[in-house]
Protein backbone atom coordinates (compact mmCIF):
# COMPACT_ATOMS: atom_id res chain seq x y z
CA UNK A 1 -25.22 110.58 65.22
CA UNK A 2 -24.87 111.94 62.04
CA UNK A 3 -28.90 112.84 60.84
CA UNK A 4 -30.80 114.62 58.01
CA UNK A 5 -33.64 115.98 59.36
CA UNK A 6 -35.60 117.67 56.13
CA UNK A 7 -36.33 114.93 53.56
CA UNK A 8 -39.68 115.22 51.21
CA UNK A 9 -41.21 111.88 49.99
CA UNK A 10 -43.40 111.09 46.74
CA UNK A 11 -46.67 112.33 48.60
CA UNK A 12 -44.92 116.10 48.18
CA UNK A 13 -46.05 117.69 45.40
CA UNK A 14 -42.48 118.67 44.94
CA UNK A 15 -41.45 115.30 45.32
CA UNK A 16 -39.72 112.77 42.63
CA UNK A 17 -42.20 110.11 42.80
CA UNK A 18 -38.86 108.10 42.88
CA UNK A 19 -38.71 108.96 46.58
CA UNK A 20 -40.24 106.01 47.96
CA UNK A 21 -40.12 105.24 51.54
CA UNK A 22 -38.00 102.56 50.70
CA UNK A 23 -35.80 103.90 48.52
CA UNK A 24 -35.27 106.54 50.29
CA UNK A 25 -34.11 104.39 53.59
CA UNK A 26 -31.62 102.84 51.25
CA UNK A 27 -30.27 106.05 50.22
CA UNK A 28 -29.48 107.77 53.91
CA UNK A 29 -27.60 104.55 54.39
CA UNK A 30 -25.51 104.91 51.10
CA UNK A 31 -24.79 108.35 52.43
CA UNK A 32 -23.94 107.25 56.21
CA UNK A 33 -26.39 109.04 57.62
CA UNK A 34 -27.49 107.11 61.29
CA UNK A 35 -30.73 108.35 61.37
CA UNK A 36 -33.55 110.61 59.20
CA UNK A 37 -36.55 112.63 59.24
CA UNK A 38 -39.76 112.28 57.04
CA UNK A 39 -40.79 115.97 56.42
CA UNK A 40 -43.70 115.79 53.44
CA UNK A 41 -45.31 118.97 52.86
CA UNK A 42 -48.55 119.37 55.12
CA UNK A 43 -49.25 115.73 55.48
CA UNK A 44 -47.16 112.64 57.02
CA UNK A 45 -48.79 109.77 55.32
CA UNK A 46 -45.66 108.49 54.42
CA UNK A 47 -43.95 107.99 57.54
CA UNK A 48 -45.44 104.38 58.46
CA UNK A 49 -43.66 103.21 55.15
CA UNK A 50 -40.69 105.42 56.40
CA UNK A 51 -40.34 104.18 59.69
CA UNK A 52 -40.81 100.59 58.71
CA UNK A 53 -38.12 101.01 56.00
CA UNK A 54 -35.49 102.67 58.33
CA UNK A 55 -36.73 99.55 61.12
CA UNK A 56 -35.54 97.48 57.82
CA UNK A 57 -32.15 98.75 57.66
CA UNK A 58 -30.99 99.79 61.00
CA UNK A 59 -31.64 103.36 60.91
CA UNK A 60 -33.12 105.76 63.55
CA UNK A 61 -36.27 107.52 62.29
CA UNK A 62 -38.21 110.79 63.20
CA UNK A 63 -41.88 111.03 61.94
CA UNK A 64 -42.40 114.38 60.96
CA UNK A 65 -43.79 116.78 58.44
CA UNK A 66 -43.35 120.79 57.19
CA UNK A 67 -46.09 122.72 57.51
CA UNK A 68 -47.02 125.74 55.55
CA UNK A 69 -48.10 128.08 58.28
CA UNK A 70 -50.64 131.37 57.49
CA UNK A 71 -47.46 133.48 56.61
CA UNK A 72 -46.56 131.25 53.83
CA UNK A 73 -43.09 129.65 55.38
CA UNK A 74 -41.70 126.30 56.12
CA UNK A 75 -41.66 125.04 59.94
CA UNK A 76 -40.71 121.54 60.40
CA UNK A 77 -42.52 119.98 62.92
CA UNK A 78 -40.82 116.28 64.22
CA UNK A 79 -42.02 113.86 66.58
CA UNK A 80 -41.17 110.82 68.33
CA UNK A 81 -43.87 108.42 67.01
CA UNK A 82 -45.77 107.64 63.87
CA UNK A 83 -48.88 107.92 65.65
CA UNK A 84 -48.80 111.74 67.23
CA UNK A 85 -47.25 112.97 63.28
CA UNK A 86 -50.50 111.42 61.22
CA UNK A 87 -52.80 113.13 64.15
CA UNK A 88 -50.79 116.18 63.82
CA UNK A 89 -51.06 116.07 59.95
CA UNK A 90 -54.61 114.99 59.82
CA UNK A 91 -55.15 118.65 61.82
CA UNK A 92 -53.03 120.31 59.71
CA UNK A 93 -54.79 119.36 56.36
CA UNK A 94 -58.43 120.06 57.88
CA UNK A 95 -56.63 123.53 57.64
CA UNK A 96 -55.50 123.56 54.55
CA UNK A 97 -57.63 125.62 51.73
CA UNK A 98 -59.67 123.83 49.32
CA UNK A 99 -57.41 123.60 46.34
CA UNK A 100 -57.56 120.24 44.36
CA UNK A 101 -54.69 119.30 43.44
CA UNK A 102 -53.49 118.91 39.67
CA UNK A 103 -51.17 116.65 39.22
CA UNK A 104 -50.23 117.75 35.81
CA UNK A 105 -49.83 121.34 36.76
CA UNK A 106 -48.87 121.01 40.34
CA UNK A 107 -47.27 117.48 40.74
CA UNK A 108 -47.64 114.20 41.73
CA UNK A 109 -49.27 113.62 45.58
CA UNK A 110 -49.29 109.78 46.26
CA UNK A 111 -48.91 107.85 49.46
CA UNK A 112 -47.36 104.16 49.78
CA UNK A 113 -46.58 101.48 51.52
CA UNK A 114 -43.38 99.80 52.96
CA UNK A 115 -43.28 97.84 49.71
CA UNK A 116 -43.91 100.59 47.25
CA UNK A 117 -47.24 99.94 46.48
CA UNK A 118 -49.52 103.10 45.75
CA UNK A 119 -52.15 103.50 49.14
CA UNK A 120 -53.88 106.38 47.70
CA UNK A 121 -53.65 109.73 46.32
CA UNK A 122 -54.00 113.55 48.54
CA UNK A 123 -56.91 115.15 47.16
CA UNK A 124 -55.91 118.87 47.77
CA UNK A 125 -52.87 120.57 46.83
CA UNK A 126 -50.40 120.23 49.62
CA UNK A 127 -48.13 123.23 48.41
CA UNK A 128 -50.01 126.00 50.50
CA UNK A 129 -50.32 127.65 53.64
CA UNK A 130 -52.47 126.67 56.14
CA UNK A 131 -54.80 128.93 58.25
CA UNK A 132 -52.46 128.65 61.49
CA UNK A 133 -50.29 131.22 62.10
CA UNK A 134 -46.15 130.63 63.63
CA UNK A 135 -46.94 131.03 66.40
CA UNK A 136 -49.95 128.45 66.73
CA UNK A 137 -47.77 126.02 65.05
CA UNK A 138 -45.33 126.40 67.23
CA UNK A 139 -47.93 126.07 70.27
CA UNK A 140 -49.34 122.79 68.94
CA UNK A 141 -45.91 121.26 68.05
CA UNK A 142 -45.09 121.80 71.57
CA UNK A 143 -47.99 120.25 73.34
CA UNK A 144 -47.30 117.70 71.53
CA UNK A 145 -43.90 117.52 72.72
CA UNK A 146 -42.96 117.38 69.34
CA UNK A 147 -39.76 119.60 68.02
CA UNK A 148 -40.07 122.97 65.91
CA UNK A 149 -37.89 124.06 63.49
CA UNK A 150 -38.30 126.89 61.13
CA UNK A 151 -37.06 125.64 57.96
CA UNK A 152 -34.35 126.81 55.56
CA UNK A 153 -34.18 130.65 57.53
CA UNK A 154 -32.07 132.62 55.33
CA UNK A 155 -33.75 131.32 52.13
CA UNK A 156 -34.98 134.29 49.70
CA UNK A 157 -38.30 132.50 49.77
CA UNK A 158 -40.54 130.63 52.08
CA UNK A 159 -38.78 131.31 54.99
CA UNK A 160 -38.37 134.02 58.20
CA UNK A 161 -36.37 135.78 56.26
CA UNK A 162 -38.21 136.15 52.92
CA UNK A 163 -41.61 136.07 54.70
CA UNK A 164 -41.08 138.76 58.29
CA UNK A 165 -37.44 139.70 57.54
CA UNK A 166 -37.35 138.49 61.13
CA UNK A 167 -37.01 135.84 63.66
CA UNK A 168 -39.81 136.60 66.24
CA UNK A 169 -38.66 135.38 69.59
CA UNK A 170 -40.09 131.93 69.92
CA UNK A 171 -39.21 128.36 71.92
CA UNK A 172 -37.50 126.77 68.78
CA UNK A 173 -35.75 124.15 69.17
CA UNK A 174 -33.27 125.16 66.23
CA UNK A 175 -33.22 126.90 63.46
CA UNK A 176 -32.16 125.14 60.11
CA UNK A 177 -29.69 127.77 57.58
CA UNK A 178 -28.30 127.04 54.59
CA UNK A 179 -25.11 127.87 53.50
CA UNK A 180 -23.76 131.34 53.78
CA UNK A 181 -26.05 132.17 57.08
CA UNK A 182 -23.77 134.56 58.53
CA UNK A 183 -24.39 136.41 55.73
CA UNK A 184 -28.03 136.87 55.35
CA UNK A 185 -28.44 139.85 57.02
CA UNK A 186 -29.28 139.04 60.61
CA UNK A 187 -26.38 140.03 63.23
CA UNK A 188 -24.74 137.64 65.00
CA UNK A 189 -26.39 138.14 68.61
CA UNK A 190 -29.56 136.85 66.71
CA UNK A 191 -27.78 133.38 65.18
CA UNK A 192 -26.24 132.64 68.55
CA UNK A 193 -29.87 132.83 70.80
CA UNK A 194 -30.98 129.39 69.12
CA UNK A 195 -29.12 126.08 68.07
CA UNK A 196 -28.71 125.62 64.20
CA UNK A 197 -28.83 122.38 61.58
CA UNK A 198 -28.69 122.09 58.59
CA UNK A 199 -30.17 119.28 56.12
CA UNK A 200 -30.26 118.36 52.93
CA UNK A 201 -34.24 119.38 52.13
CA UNK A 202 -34.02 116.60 49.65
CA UNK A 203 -36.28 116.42 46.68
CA UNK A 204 -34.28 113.26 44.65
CA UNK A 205 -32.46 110.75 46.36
CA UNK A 206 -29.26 111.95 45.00
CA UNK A 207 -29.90 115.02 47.50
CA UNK A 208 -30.34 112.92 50.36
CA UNK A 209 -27.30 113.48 53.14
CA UNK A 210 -26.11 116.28 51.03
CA UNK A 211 -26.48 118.34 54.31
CA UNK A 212 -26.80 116.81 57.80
CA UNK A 213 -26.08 117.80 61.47
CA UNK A 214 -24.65 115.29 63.60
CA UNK A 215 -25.60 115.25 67.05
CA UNK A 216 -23.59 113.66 70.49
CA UNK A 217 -26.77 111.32 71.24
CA UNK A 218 -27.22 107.66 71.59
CA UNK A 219 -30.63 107.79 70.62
CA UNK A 220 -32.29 109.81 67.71
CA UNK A 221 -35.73 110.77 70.07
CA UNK A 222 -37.21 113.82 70.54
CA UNK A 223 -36.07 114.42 74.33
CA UNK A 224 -32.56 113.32 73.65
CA UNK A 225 -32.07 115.76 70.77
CA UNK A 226 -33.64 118.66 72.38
CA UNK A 227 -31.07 118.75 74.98
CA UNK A 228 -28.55 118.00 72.58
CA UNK A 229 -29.50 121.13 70.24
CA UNK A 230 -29.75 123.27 73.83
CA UNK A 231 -26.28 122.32 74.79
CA UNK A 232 -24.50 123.75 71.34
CA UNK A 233 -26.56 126.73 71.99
CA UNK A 234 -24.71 127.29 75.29
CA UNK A 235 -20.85 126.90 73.77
């Protein structure tokens, strides 16, 4: 299956508020992607109009979201159902600090359903770190049996790299790079001790499917790609 795993909606405050559920369904299957991931900033609001719009047109879905943690980087955090990703976001905002957001200055934070009509707004700014450190994160993704994923790792900013200048020993299930990994600095006995994906990280739909990682599984669940991501570890 051929996935991207990192896509941000119109509830990110980074967002194009053309990046409806929706729309963006329409555009993974323009770019032949089998399957996607809903990754908002700090929230998953969006991913009952996501998975309902992937349902629409065939395409396997991940509810999911990237959280902030206390060290200021990006962890995405996926799970099998809609259900365990708005509990897990609901906990994750309660830890958020209490920054209003302002549109204006700090972008557009708004929530929809299937059929692109506005639900409601996100009150605080979504854009910062909450009070849980990696490690937590990491803890609470797991009991959830969710998957964890540092995001974007050799990034200059909001990342491992930019943020510890080093990947702690942790249970991830993968580490996403960019382009040019090899080169960031970290030898290579440190890339080959976890899987790696990449993804696109998309802000516009013309992003969308830009990067991907495909993945020899008949089924785009959490269990299935786990194992999946364990076995290209081991070659």
């Amino acid at each position: 299956m051929k996935l991207d795993l990192h896509i941000h909606s119109c509830v990110s405050p980074c967002g194009a508020l053309e990046m409806s559920p929706a729309a963006i369904a329409g555009a993974a299957v323009a770019a032949g992607l089998d399957g996607i991931a809903l990754t908002d900033h700090n929230t998953a609001l969006n991913t009952p109009a996501c998975a309902e719009a992937c349902r629409r047109v065939g395409l396997s879905f991940l509810a999911g979201l990237e959280v902030c943690t206390a060290e200021e980087l990006h962890v995405l955090c996926l799970f099998d159902t809609v259900e365990v990703a708005l509990a897990f976001g609901a906990e994750v905002y309660a830890q958020l600090p209490q920054v209003t957001n302002r549109p204006d200055k700090m972008g557009d934070q708004v929530y929809v359903d299937v059929d692109e009509h506005i639900l409601g707004t996100v009150d605080l700014y979504l854009g910062t770190g909450c009070a849980w450190p990696l490690t937590e994160v990491c803890h609470k993704v797991h009991e959830r049996g969710g998957l964890f994923i540092p995001s974007h790792v050799n990034r200059l900013h909001s990342s491992l790299l930019s943020q510890l200048g080093m990947i702690p020993d942790l249970p991830y299930d993968a580490l996403e790079v960019t382009p040019g990994y090899a080169e960031a600095g970290f030898p290579e006995s440190v890339w080959r001790r976890y899987p790696r994906i990449m993804a696109s990280d998309a802000h516009h739909l013309r992003d969308i499917g830009r990067r991907f990682v495909e993945v020899d599984v008949v089924s785009c669940d959490v269990g299935s790609l786990r194992a999946a991501l364990a076995a290209t570890r081991a070659e």
